[in-house]
Protein backbone atom coordinates (compact mmCIF):
# COMPACT_ATOMS: atom_id res chain seq x y z
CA UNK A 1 -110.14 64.22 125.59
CA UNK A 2 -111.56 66.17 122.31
CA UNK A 3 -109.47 69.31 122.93
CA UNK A 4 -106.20 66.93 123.15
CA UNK A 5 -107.44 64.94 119.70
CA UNK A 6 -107.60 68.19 118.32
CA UNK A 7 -104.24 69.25 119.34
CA UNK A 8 -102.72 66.05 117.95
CA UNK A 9 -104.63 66.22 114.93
CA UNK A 10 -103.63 69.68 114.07
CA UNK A 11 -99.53 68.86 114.45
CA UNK A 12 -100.23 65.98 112.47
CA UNK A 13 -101.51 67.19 109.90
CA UNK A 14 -97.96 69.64 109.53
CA UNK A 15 -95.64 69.01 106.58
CA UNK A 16 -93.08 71.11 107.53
CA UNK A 17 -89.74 71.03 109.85
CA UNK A 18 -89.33 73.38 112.65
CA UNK A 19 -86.47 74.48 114.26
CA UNK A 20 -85.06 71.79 112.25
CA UNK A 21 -87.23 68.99 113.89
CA UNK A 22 -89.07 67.25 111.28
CA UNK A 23 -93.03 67.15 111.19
CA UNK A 24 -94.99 65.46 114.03
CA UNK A 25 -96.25 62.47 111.41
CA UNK A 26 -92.56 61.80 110.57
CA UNK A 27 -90.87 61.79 114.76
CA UNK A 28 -93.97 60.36 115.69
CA UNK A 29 -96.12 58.05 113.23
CA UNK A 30 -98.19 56.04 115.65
CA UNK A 31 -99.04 59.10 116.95
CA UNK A 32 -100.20 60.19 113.78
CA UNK A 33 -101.66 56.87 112.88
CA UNK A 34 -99.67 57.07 109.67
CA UNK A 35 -97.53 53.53 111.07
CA UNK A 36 -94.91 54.84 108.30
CA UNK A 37 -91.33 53.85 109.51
CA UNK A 38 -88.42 55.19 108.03
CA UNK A 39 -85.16 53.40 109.04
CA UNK A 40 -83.38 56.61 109.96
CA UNK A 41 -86.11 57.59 112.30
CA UNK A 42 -84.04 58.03 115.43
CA UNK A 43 -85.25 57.29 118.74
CA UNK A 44 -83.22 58.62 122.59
CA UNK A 45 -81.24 55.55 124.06
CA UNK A 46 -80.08 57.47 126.99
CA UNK A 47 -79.77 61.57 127.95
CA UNK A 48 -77.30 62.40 131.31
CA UNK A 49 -75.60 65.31 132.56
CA UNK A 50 -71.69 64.42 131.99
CA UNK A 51 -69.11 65.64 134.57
CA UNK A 52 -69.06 68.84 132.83
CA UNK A 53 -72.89 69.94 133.32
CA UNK A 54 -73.53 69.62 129.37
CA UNK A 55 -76.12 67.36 128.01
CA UNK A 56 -74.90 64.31 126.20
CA UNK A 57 -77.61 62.48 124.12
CA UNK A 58 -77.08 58.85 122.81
CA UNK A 59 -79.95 57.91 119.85
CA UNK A 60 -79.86 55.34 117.68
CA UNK A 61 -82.08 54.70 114.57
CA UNK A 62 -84.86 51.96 113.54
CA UNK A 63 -82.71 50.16 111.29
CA UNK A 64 -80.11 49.58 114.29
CA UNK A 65 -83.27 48.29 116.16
CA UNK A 66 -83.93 46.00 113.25
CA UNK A 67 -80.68 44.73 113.57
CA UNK A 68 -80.59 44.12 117.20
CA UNK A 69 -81.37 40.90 118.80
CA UNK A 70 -84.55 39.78 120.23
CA UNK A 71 -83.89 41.02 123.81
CA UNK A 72 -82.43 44.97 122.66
CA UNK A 73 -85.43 44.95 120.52
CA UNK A 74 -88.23 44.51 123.71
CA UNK A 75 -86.21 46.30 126.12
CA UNK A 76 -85.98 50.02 124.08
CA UNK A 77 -90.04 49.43 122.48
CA UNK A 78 -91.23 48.35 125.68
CA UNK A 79 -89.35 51.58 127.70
CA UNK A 80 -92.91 52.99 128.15
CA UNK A 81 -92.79 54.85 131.33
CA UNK A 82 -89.60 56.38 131.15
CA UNK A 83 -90.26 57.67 127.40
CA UNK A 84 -89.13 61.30 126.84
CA UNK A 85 -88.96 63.67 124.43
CA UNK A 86 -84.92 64.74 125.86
CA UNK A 87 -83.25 66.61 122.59
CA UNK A 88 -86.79 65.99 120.46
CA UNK A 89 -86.04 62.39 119.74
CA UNK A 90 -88.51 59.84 120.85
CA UNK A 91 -88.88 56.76 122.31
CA UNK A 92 -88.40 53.63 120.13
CA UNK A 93 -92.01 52.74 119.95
CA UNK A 94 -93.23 56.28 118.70
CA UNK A 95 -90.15 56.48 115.98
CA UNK A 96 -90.02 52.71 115.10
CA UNK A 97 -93.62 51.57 115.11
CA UNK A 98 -93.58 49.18 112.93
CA UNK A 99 -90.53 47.79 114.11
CA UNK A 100 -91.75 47.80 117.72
CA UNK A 101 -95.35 45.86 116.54
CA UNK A 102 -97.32 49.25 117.90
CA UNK A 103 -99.28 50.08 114.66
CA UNK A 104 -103.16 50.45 115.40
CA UNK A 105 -103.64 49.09 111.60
């Protein structure tokens, strides 16, 4: 819809962290449309409540993906309908667009 273009736009256009996070076009370039991957963009492997009730995130980064064989690779950019935001890192094929073949260029 136009008013959720506009929304996007508008974060997208941000150059500044917040709360620490950094900008929308940086945790999220296809998104964006920027399709600028930087190999310490980190994406969530896997959030779970541990025994203890806390929340215990496991993310790894672009350049891990990279690295990983064929198979790693298609499983984490093709986790599409469990992607989550858990902890404000993304899924692999928001952070790691290139990586993950999902640039619109």
């Amino acid at each position: 819809s136009r008013k959720r273009k506009e929304k996007i736009d508008k974060y997208c256009k941000k150059n500044f962290k917040a709360g620490g996070v950094e900008p929308a076009k940086v945790i999220c370039p296809a998104t964006c449309c920027s399709c600028k991957e930087r190999s310490s963009n980190s994406f969530l492997v896997r959030a779970e409540i541990n025994v203890h009730g806390f929340l215990t995130i496991e993310k790894e980064t672009c350049e891990w993906l990279q690295n990983a064989s064929v198979e790693v690779r298609e499983y984490h950019c093709n986790e599409k309908d469990n992607a989550t935001y858990v902890g404000g890192f993304p899924p692999a094929y928001i952070a790691c667009p290139k990586t993950c073949n999902n640039c619109n260029s």
